[in-house]
N, C-alpha and C. Protein backbone atom coordinates (compact mmCIF):
# COMPACT_ATOMS: atom_id res chain seq x y z
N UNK A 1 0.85 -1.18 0.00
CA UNK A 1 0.00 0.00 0.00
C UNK A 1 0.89 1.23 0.00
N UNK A 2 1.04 2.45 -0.93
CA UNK A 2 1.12 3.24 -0.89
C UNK A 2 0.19 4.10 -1.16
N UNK A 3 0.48 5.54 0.25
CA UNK A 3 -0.46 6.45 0.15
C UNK A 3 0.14 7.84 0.12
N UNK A 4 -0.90 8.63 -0.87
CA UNK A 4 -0.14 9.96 -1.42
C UNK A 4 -1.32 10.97 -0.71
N UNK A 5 -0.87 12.19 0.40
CA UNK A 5 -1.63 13.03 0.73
C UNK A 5 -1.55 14.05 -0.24
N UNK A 6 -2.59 14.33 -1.13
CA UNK A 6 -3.07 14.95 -1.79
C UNK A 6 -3.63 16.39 -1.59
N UNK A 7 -3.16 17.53 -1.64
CA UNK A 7 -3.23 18.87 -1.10
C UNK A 7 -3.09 19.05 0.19
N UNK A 8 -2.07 18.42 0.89
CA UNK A 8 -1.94 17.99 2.16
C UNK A 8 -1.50 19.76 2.18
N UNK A 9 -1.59 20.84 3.11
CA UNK A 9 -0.55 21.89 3.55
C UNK A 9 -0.34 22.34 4.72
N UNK A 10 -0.51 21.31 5.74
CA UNK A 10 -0.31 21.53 6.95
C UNK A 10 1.12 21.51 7.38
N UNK A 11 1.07 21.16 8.52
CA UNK A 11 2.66 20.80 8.61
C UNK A 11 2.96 19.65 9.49
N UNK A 12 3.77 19.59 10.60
CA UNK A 12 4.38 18.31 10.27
C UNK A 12 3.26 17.43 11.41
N UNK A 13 3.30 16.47 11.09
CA UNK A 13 2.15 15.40 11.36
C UNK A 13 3.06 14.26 12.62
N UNK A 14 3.95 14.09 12.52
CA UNK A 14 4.35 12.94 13.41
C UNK A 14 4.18 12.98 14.60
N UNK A 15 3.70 11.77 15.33
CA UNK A 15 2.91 11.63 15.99
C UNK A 15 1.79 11.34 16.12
N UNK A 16 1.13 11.92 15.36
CA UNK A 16 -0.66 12.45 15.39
C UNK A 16 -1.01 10.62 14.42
N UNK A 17 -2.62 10.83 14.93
CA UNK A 17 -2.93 9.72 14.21
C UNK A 17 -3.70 9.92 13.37
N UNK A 18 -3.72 8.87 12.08
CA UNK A 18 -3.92 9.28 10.30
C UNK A 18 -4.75 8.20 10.32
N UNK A 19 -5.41 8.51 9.49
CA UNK A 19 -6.44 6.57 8.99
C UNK A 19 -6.44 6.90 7.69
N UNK A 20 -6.45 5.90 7.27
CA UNK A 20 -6.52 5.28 5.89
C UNK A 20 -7.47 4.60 5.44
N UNK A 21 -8.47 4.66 4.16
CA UNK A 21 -9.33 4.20 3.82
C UNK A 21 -9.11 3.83 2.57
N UNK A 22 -8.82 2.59 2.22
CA UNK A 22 -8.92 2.24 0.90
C UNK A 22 -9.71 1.83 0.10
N UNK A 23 -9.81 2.35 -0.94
CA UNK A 23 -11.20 2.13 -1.62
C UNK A 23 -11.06 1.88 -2.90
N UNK A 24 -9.96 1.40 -3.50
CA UNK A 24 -10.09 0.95 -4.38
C UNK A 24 -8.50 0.57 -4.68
N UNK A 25 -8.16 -0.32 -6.10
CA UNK A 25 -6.99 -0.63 -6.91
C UNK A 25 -6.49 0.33 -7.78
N UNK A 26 -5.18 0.72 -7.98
CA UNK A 26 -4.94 1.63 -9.49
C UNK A 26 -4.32 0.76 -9.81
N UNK A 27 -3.16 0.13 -9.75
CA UNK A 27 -2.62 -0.81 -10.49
C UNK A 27 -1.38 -1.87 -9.66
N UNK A 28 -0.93 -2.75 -10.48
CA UNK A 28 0.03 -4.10 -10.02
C UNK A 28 1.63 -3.22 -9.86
N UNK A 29 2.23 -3.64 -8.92
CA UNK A 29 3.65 -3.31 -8.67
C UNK A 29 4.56 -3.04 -10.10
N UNK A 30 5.37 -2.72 -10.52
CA UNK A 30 5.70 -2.02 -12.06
C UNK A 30 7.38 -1.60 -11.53
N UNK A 31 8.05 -2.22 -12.81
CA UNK A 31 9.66 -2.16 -12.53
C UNK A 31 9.95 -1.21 -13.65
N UNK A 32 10.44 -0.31 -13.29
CA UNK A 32 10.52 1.36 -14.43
C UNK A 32 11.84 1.47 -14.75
N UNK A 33 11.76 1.27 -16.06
CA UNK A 33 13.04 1.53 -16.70
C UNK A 33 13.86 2.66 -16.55
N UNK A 34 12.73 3.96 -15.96
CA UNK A 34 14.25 4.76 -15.27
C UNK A 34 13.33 5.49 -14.37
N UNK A 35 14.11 6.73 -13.62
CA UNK A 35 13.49 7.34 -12.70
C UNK A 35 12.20 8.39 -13.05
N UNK A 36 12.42 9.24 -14.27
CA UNK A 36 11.53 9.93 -15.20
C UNK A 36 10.03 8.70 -15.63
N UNK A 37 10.23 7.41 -15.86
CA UNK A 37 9.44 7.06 -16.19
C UNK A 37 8.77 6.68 -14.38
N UNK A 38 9.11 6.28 -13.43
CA UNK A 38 8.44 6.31 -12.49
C UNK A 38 7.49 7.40 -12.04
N UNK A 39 8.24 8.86 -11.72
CA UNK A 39 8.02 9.75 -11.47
C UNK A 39 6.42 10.05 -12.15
N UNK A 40 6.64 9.79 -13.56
CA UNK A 40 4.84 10.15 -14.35
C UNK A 40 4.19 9.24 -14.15
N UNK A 41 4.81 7.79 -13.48
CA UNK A 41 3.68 7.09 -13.24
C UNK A 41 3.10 7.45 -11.82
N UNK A 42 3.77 7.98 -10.64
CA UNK A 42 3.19 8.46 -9.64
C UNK A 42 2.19 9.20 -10.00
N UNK A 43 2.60 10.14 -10.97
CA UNK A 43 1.64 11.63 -11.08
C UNK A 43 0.50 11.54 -11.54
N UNK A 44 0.85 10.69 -12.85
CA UNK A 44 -0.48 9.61 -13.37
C UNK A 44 -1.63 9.24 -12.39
N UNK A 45 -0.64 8.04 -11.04
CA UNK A 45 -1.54 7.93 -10.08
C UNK A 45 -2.35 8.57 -8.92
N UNK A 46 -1.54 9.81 -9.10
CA UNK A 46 -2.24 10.67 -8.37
C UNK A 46 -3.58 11.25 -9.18
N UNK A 47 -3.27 12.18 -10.41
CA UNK A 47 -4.39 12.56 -11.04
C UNK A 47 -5.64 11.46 -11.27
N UNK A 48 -5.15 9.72 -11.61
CA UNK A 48 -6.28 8.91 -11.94
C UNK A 48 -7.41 9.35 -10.08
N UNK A 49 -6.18 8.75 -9.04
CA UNK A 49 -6.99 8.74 -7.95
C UNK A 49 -8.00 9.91 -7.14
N UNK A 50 -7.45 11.66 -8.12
CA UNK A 50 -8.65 12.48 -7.99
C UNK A 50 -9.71 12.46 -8.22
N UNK A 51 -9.54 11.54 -9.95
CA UNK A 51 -10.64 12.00 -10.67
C UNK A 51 -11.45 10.52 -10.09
N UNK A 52 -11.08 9.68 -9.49
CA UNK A 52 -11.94 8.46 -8.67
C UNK A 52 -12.96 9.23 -7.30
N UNK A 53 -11.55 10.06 -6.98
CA UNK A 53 -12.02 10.39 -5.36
C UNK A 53 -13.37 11.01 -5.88
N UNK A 54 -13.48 11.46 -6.55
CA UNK A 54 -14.62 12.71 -7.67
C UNK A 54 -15.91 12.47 -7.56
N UNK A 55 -15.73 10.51 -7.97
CA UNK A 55 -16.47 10.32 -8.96
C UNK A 55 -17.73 9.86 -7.82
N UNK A 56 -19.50 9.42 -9.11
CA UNK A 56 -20.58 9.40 -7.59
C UNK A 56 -20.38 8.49 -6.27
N UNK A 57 -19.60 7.05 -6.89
CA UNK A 57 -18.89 6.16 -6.24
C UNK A 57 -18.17 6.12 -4.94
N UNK A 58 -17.39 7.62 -5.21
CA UNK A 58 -16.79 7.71 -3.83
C UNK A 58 -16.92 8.71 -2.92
N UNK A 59 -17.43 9.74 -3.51
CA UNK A 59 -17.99 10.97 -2.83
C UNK A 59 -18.94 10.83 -1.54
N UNK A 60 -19.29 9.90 -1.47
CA UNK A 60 -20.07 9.46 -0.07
C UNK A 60 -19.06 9.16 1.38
N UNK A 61 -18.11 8.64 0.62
CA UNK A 61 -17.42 8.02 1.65
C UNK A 61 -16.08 9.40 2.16
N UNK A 62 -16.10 10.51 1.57
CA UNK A 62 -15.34 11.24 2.65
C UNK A 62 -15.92 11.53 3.74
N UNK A 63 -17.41 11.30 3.70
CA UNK A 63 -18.02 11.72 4.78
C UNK A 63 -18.52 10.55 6.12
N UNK A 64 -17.59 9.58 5.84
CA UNK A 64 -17.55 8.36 6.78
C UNK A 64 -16.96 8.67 7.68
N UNK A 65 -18.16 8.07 9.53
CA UNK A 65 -17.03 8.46 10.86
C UNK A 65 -16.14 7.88 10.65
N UNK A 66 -15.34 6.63 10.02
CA UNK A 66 -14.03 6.39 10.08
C UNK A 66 -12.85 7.41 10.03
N UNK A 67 -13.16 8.46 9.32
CA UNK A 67 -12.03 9.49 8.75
C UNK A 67 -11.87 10.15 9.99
N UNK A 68 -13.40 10.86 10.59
CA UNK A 68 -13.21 11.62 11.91
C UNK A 68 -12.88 11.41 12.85
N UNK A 69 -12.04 12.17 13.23
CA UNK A 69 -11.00 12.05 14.82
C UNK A 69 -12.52 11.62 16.12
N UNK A 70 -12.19 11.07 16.98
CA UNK A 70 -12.43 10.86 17.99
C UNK A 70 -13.89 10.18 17.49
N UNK A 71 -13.83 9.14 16.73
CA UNK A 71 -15.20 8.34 15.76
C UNK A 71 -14.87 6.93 16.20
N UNK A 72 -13.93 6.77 17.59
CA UNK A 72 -14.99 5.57 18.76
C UNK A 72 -14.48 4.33 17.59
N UNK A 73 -14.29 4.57 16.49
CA UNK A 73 -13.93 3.42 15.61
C UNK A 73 -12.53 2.72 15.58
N UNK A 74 -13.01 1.01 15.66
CA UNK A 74 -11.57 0.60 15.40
C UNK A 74 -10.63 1.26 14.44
N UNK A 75 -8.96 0.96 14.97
CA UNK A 75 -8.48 1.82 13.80
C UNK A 75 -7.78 0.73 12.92
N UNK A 76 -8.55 -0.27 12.73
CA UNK A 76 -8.50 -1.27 12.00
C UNK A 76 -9.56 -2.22 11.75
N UNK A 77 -10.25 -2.01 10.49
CA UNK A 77 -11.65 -2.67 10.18
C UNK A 77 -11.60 -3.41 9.05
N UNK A 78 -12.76 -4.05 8.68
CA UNK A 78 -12.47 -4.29 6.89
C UNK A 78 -14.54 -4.14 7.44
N UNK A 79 -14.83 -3.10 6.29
CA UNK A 79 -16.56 -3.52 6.31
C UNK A 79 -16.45 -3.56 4.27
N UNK A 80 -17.71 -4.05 4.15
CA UNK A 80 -18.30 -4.21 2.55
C UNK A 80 -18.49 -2.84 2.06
N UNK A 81 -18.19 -2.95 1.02
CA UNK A 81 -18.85 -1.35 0.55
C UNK A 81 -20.02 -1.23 0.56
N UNK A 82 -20.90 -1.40 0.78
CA UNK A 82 -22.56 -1.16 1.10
C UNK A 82 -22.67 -0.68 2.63
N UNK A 83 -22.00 -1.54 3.38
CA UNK A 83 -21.98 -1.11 4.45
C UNK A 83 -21.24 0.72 5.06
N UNK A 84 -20.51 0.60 4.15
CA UNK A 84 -19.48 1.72 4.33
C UNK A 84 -20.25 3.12 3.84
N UNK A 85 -20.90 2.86 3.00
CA UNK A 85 -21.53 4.00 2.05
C UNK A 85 -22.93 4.18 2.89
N UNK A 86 -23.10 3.08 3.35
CA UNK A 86 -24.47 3.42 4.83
C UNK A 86 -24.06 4.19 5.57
N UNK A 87 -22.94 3.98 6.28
CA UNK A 87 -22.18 4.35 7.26
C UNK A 87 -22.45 5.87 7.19
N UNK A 88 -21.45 6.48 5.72
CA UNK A 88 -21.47 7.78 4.93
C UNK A 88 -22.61 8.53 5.28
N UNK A 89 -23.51 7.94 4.89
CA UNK A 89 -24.82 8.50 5.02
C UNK A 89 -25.53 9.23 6.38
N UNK A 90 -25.25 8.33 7.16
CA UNK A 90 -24.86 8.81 8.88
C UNK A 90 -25.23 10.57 9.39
């Protein structure tokens, strides 16, 4: 799992506690013939994973208590996506 904070501009975070919600695949592990070709595949994966975060699919789920601080929730779950998007709804 790698995760990219995306308009992150706070500052420094260590310490503090982060959750992670994964919600989907972009792609299989990839051996890059040089550093330039990695680099656009990050960027790639960043722009694909906006235009996901976007889409009607996932827009429910920023608004899941999992994300919110002091949301009583394990900080380690696995629920169904039906369940999760209920949750959202909340």
């Amino acid at each position: 799992v790698e995760a990219h904070l995306m308009g992150y501009e706070g500052g420094d975070f260590y310490g503090d506690e982060m959750r992670l919600m994964l919600t989907g695949f972009q792609r299989g592990e990839v051996k890059f013939g040089s550093f330039d070709k990695l680099i656009a595949a990050i960027n790639q994966d960043i722009e694909d994973a906006k235009a996901a975060l976007d889409s009607p699919e996932m827009a429910p789920l920023a608004k899941h208590p999992y994300l919110k601080a002091g949301s009583g929730m394990k900080t380690w779950m696995l629920m169904p996506y039906d369940d999760v998007v209920k949750a959202s709804q909340v």
